[in-house]
Protein backbone atom coordinates (compact mmCIF):
# COMPACT_ATOMS: atom_id res chain seq x y z
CA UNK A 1 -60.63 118.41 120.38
CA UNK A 2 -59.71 121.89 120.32
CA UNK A 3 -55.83 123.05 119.88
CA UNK A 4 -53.73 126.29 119.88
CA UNK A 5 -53.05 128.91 117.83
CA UNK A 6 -50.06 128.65 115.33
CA UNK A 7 -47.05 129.78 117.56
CA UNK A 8 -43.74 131.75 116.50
CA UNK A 9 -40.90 131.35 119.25
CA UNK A 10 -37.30 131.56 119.01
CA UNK A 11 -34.41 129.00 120.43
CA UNK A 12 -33.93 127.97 123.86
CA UNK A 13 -37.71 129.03 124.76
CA UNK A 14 -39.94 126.42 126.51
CA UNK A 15 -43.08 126.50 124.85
CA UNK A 16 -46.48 124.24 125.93
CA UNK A 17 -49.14 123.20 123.04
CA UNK A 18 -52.52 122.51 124.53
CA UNK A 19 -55.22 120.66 123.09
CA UNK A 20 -58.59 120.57 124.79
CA UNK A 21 -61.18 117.51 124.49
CA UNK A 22 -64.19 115.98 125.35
CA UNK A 23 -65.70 112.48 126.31
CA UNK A 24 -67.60 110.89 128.79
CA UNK A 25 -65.38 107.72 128.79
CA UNK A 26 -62.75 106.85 131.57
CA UNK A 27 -60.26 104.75 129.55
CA UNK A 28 -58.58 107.72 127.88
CA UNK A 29 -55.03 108.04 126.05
CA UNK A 30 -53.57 111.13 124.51
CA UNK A 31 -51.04 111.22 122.21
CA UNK A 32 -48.72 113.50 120.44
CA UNK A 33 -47.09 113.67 117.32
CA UNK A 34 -44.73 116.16 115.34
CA UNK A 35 -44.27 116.37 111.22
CA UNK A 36 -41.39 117.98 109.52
CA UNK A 37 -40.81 119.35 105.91
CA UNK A 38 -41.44 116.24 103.39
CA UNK A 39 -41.36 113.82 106.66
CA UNK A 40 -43.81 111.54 107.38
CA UNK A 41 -45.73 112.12 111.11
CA UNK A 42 -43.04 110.87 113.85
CA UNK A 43 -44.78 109.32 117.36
CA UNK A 44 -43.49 110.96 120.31
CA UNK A 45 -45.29 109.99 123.49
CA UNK A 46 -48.45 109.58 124.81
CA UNK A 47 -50.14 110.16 128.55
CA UNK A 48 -53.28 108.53 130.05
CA UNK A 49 -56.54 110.64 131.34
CA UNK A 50 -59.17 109.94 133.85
CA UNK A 51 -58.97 106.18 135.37
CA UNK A 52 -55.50 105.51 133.24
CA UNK A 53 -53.85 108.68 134.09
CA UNK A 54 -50.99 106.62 135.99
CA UNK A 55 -50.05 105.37 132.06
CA UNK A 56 -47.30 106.97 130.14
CA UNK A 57 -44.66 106.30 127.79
CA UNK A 58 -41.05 107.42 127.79
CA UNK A 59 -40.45 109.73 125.32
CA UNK A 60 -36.65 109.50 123.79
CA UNK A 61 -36.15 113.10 123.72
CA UNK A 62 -35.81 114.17 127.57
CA UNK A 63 -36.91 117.51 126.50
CA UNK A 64 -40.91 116.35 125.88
CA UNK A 65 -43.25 116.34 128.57
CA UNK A 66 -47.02 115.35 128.33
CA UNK A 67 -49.58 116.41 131.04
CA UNK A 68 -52.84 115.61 130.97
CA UNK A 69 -56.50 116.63 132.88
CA UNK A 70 -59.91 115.45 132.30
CA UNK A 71 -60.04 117.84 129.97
CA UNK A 72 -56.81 118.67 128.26
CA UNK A 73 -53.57 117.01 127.33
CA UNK A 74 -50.01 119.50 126.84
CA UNK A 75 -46.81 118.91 125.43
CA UNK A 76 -43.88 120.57 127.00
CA UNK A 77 -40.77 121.49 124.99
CA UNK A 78 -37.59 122.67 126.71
CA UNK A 79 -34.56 124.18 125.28
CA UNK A 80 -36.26 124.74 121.69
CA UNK A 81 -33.78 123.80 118.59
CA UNK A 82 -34.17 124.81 115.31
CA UNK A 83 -35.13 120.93 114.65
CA UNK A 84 -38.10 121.69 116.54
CA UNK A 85 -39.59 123.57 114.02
CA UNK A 86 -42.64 120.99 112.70
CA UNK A 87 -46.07 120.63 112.70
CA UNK A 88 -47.60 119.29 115.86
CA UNK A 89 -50.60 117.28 116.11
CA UNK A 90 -52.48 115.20 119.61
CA UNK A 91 -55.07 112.61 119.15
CA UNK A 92 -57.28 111.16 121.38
CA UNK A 93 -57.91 107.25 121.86
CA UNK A 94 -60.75 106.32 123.67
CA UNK A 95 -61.31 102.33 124.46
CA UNK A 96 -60.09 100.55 121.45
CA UNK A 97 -60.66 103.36 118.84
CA UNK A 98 -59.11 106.23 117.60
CA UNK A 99 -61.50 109.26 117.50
CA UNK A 100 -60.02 112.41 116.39
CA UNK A 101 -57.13 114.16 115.97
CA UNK A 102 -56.08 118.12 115.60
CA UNK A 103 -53.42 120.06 114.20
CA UNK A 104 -51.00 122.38 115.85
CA UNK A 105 -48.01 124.24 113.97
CA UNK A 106 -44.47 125.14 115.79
CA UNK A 107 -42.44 127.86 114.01
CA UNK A 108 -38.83 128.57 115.28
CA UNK A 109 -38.40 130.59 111.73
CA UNK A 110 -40.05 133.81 110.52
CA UNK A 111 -42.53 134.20 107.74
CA UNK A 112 -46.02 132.27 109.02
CA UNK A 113 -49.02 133.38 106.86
CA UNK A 114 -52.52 133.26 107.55
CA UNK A 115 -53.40 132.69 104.00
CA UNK A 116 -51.53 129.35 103.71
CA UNK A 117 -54.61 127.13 104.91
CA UNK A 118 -55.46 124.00 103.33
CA UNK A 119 -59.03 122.33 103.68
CA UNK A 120 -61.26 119.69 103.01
CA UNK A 121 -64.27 119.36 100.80
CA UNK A 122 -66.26 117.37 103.07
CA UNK A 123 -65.43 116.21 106.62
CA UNK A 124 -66.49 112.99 105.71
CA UNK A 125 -67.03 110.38 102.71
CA UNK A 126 -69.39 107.47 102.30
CA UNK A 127 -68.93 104.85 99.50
CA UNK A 128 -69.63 100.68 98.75
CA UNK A 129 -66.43 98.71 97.53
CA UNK A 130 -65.25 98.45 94.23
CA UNK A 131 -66.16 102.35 93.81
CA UNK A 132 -64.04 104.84 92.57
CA UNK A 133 -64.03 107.36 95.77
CA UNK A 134 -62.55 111.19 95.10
CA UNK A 135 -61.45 113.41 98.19
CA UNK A 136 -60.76 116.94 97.48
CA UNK A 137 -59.18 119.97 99.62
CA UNK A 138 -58.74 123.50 99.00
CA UNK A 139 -56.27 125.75 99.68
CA UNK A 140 -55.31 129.39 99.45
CA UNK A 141 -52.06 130.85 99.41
CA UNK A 142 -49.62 129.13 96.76
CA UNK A 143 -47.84 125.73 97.73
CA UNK A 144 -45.78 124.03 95.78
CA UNK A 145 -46.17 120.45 97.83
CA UNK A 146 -49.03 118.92 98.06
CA UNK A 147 -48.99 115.59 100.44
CA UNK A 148 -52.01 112.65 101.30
CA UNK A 149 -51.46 110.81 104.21
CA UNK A 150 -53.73 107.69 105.55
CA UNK A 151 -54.20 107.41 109.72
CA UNK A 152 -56.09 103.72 110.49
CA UNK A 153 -57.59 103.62 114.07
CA UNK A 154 -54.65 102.86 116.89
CA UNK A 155 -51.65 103.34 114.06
CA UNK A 156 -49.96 106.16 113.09
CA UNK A 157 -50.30 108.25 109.93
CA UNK A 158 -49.07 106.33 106.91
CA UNK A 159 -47.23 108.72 103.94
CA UNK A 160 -49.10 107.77 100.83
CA UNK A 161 -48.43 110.46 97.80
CA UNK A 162 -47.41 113.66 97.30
CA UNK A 163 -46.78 116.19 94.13
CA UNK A 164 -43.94 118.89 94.51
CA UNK A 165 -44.07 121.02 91.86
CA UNK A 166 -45.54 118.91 89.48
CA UNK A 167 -43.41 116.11 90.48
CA UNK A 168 -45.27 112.75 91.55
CA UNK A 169 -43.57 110.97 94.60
CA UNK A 170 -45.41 107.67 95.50
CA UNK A 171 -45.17 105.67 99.39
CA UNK A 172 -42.21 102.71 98.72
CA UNK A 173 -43.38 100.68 98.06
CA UNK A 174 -46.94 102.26 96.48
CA UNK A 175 -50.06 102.15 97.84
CA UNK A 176 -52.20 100.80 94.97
CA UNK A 177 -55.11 102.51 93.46
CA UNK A 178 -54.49 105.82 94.33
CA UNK A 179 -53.72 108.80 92.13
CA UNK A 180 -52.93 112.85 93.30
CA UNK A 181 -54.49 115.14 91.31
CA UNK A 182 -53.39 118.98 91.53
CA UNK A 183 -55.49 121.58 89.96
CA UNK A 184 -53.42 125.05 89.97
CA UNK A 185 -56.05 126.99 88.91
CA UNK A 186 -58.84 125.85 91.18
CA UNK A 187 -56.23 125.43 93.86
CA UNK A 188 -57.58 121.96 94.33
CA UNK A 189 -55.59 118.84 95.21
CA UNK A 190 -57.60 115.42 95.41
CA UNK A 191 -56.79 111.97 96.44
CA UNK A 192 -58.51 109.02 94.19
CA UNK A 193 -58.90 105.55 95.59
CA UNK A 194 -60.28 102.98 92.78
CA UNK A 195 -62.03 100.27 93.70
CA UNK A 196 -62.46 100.99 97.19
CA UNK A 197 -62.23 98.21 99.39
CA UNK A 198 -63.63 97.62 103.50
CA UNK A 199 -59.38 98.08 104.15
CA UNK A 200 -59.50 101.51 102.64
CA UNK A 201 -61.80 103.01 105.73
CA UNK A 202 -59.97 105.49 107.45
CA UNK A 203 -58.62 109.30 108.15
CA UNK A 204 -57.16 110.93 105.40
CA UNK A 205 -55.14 114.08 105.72
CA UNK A 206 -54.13 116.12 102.97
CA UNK A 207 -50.93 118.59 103.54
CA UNK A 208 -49.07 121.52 102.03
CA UNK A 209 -45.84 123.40 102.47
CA UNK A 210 -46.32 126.80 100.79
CA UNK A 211 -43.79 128.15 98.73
CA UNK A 212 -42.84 131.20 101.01
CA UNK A 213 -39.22 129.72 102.37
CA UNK A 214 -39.68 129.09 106.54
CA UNK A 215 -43.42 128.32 106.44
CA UNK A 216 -43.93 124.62 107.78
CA UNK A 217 -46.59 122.43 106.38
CA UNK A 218 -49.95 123.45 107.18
CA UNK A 219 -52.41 119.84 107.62
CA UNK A 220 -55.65 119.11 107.73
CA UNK A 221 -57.91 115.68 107.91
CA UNK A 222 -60.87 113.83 105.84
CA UNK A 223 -63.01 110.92 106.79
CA UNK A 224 -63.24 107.88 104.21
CA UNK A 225 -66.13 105.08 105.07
CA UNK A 226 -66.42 102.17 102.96
């Protein structure tokens, strides 16, 4: 899937994120989902594609609308608020699985910056249980929050552990077996999972929120395989 650029707009605007996909199936679901400062990801609708375009849910904010093509899925937001300011993410679900999912940021403030980009190591990482599994992401820019989420195929993205400022906050009640590690210097931040286990396959995303004051988190994802 392929999204939009980061987008600046100011209140009352109506504004449409587009993401743009690919797959030869028919059974195809599109969702949408919005993150705000230190929140964990919030569900807002979703909108069938192909042979289940006739499916969608009802969104509880009357100001979201989902469209969707063989090709594409949109969100619609009328009457932008303030509130609205979040990162925005779609995902595609094709059949019984999960496949991918892409980031999209909404500012309604000033003060967006290139430079505040946040990476992975590797796309994707292979391991057999009971191993001690590292993944890493870069970033430039400063930040002074550092957040790793956990997405398991069909659910939504689960907080897990984040270090503001030095500051270790931990999912309640904790995920065991996982540690944050943030390396200033090397502008580093890594999530370690001990003894990995069949349960711990999934997508990993590691977030920041840059220190600049107005700049919303900026996200990105990582494969795990056990």
């Amino acid at each position: 899937m392929e999204e939009d650029t980061n987008l600046v707009l100011k209140e009352t605007d109506e504004v449409t994120l587009k993401c743009s996909y690919e797959s030869t199936s028919g059974d195809i679901r599109l969702y949408w989902y919005r993150q705000r400062v230190h929140e964990a990801p919030e569900y807002l609708l979703y909108k069938g594609a192909k042979s289940l375009s006739s499916l969608k849910s009802t969104p509880t904010d009357p100001r979201l609308k989902a469209e969707t093509t063989d090709t594409s899925t949109g969100l619609t937001i009328s009457g932008l608020k303030l509130t609205d300011t979040a990162l925005y993410y779609c995902a595609l679900r094709c059949c019984t699985t999960m496949i991918i999912s892409t980031v999209l940021l909404l500012s309604a403030l000033t003060g967006l910056r290139a430079e505040d980009l946040i990476t992975p190591n590797r796309d994707a990482v292979f391991t057999g249980e009971g191993q001690t599994v590292t993944l890493s992401c870069n970033y430039s820019g400063t930040a002074n929050s550092l957040h790793w989420y956990r997405q398991y195929s069909g659910s939504p993205p689960q907080f897990l552990i984040l270090d503001y400022s030095g500051t270790i906050t931990e999912a309640q009640p904790p995920v065991p077996g996982i540690l944050i590690s943030h390396v200033k210097e090397q502008k580093t931040v890594d999530l370690k999972i001990s003894s990995a286990a069949v349960s711990d396959s999934a997508l990993y995303y590691c977030a920041l929120q840059p220190t600049v004051t107005g700049n919303p988190d900026t996200l990105y994802r990582n494969w795990f395989y056990d």
